[in-house]
Protein backbone atom coordinates (compact mmCIF):
# COMPACT_ATOMS: atom_id res chain seq x y z
CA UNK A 1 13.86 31.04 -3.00
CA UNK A 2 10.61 32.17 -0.87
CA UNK A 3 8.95 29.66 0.73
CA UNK A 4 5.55 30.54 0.74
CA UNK A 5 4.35 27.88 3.27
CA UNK A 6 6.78 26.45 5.89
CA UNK A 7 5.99 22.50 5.93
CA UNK A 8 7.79 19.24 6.60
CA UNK A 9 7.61 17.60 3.04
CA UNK A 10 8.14 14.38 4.73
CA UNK A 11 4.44 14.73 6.61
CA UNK A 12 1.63 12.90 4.90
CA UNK A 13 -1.64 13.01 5.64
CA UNK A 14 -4.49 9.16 5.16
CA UNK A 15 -4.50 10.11 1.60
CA UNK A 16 -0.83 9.82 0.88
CA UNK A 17 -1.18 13.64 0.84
CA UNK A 18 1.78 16.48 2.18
CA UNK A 19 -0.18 18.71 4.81
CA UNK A 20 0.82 21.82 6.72
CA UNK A 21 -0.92 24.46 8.39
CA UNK A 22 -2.31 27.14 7.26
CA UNK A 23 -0.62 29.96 10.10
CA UNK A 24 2.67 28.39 8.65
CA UNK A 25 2.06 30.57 5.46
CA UNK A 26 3.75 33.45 4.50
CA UNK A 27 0.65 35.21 2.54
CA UNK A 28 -2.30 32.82 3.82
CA UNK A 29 -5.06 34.61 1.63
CA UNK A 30 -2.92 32.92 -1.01
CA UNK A 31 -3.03 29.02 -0.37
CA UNK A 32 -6.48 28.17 -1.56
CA UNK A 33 -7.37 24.92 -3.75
CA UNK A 34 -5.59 25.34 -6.99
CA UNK A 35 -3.13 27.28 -6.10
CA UNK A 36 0.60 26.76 -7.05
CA UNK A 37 3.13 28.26 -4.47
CA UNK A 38 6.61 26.64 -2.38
CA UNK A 39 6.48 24.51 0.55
CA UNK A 40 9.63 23.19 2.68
CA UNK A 41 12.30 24.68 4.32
CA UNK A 42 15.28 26.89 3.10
CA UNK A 43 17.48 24.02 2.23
CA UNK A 44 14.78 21.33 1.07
CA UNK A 45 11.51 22.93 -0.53
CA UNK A 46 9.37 22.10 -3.67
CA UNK A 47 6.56 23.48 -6.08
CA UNK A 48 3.60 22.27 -5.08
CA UNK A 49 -0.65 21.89 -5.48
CA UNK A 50 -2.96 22.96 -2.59
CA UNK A 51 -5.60 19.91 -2.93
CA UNK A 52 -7.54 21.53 0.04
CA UNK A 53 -7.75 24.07 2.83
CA UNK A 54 -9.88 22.49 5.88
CA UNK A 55 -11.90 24.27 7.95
CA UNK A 56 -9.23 24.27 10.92
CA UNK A 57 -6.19 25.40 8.81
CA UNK A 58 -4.60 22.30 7.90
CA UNK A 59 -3.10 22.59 4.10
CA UNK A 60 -3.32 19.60 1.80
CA UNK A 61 -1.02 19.64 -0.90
CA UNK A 62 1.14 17.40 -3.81
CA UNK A 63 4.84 17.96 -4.91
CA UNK A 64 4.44 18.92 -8.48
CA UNK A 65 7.82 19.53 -11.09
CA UNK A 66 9.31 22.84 -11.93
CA UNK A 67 7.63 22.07 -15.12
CA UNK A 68 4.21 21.83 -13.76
CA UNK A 69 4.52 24.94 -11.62
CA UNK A 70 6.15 27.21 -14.62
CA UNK A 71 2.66 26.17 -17.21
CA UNK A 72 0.20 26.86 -14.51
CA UNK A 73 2.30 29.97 -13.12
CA UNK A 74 2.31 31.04 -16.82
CA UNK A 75 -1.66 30.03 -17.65
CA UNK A 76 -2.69 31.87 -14.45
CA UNK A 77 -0.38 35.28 -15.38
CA UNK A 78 -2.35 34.95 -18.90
CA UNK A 79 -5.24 35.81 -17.25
């Protein structure tokens, strides 16, 4: 698997949030609000939901299922 944004999935933000940076990103023009991509490491990663970008490159995000990631992969592809 590609992990599209390197991140300790153990890191929370105040809001209960996982956070990251934004240089930590393998494609950064990718991780926007809305967007569905991998965080973690090689051996522990997960799909998950960029809440928010801030203006200094941190990367809010949630863990979301395989089955969350696979219908918004799928209504994004459609169009």
């Amino acid at each position: 698997m590609d992990i599209e944004l390197d991140a300790d999935l153990n890191a929370e933000d105040d809001e209960g949030l996982n956070w990251s940076v934004l240089s930590a990103a393998a494609h950064p023009e990718v991780v926007k609000a809305g967007a569905v991509i991998t965080a973690g490491r090689d051996r522990y990663w997960s799909w998950v939901r960029v809440v928010r970008v801030d203006p200094d490159g941190q990367v809010h995000f949630e863990q979301i299922s395989a089955a969350e990631a696979q219908e918004a992969l799928e209504l994004a592809n459609a169009s």
